[in-house]
C-alpha atoms as a PDB file:
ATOM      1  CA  UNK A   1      85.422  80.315 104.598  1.00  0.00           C
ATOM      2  CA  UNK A   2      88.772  80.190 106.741  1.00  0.00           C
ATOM      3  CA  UNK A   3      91.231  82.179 104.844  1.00  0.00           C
ATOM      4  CA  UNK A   4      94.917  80.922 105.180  1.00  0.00           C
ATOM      5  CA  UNK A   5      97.377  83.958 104.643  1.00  0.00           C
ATOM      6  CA  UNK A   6     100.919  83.754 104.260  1.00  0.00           C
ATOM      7  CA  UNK A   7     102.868  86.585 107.034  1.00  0.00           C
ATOM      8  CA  UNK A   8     102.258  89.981 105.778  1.00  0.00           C
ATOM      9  CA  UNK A   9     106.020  90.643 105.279  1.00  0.00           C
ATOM     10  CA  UNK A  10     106.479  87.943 102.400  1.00  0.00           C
ATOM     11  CA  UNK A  11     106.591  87.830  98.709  1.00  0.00           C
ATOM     12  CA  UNK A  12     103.087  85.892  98.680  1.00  0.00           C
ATOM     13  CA  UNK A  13     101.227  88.298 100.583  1.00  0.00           C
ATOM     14  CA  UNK A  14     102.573  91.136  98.682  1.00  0.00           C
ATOM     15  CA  UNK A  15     101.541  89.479  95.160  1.00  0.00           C
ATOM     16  CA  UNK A  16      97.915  89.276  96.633  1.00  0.00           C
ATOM     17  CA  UNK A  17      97.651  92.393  97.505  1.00  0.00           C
ATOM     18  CA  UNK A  18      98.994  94.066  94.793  1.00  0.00           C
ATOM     19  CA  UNK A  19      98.423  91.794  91.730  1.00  0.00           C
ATOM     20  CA  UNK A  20      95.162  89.876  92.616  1.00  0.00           C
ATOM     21  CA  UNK A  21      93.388  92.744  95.071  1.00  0.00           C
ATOM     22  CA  UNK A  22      95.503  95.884  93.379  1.00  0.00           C
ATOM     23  CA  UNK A  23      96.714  97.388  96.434  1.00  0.00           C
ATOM     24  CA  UNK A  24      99.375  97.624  98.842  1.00  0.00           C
ATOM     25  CA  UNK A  25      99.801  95.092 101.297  1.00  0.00           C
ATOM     26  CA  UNK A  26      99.262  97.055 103.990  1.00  0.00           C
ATOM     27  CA  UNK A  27      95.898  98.503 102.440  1.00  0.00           C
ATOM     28  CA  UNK A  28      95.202  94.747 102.251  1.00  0.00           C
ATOM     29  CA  UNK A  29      96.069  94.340 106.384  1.00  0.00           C
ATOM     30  CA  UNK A  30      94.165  96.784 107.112  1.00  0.00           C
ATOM     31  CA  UNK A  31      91.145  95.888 105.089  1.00  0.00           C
ATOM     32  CA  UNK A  32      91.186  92.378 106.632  1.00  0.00           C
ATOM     33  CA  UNK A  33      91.509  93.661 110.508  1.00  0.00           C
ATOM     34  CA  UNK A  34      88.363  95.670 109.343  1.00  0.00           C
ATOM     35  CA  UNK A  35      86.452  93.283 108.000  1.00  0.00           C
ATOM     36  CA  UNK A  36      86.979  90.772 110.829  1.00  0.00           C
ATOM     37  CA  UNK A  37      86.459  93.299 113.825  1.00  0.00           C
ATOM     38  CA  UNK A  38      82.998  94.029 111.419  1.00  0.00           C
ATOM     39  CA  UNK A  39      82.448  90.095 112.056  1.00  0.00           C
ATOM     40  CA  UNK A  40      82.240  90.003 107.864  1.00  0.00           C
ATOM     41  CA  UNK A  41      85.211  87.505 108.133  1.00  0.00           C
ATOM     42  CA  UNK A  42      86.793  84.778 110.146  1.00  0.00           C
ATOM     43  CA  UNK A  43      90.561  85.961 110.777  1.00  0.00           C
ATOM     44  CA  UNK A  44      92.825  84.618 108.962  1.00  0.00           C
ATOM     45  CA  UNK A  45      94.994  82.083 109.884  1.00  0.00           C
ATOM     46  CA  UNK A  46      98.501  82.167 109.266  1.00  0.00           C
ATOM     47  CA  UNK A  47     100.923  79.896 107.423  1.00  0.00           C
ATOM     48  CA  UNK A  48     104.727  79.910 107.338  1.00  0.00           C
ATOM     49  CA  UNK A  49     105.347  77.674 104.627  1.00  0.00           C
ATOM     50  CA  UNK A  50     103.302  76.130 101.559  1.00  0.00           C
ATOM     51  CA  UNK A  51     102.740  72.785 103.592  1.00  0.00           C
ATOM     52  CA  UNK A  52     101.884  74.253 106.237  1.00  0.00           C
ATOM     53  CA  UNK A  53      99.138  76.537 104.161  1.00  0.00           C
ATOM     54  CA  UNK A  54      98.147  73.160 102.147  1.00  0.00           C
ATOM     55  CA  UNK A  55      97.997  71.608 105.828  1.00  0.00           C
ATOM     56  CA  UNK A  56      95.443  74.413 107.545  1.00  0.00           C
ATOM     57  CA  UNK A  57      93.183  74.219 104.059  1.00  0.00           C
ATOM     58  CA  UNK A  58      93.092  70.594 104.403  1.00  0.00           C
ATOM     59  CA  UNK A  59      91.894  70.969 107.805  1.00  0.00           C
ATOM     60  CA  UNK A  60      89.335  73.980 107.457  1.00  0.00           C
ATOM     61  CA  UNK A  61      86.187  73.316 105.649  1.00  0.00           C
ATOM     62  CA  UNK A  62      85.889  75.702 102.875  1.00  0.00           C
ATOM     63  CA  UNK A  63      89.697  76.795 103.233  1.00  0.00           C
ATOM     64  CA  UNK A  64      91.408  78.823 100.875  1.00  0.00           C
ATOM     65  CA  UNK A  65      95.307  80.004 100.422  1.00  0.00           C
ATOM     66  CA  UNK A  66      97.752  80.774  98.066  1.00  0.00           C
ATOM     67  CA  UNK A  67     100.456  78.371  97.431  1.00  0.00           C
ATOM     68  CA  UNK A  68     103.432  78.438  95.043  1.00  0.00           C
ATOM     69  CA  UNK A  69     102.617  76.627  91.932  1.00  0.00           C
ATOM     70  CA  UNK A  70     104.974  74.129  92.679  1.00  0.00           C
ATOM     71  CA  UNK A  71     103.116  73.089  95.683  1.00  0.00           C
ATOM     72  CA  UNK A  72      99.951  73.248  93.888  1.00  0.00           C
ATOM     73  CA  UNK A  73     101.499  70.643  91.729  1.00  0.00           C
ATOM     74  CA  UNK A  74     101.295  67.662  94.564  1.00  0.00           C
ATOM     75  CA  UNK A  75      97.878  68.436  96.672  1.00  0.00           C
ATOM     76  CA  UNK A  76      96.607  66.213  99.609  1.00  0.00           C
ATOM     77  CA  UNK A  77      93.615  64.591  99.174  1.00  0.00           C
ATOM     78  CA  UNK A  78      90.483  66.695  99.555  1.00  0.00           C
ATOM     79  CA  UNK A  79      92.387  69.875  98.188  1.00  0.00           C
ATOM     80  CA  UNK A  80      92.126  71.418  95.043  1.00  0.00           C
ATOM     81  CA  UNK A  81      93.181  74.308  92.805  1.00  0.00           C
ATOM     82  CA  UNK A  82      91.295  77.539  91.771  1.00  0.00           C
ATOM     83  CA  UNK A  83      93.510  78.768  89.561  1.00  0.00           C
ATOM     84  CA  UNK A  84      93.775  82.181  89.464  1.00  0.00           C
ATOM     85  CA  UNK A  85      95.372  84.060  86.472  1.00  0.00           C
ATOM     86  CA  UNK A  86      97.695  86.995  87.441  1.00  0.00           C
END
């Protein structure tokens, strides 16, 4: 699975962590460097923008990101939703 993350400054990231994971986002960082120096997990990739998170799932096998719902309303082909309730 290639994990798309938005930066770790940004409103996204912070709802993962602490809404979907219950943590800080920097609890959440520092989980992830862990588990990818481990070799548990691919490192994430990075995404700037919601099209440019659609864009990297698209691409990556398996990919998975969080998107605003209003992005999540007009998907590229081969993408789909998981919706998560939080």
């Amino acid at each position: 699975v290639q994990v798309v993350l938005p930066p770790e400054t940004s409103d996204a990231f912070k709802w993962l962590a602490e809404d979907l994971f219950t943590i800080p986002p920097n609890m959440l960082s520092q989980k992830i460097k862990q588990e990818v120096f481990k070799g548990e997990m691919v490192k994430p990739q990075s995404a700037t923008s919601d099209s440019d998170a659609l864009n990297s799932v698209k691409t990556n096998k398996g990919g998975i990101s969080v998107v605003s719902a209003a992005a999540a309303q007009a998907l590229p082909a081969g993408v789909v939703v998981v919706p998560i309730d939080g």
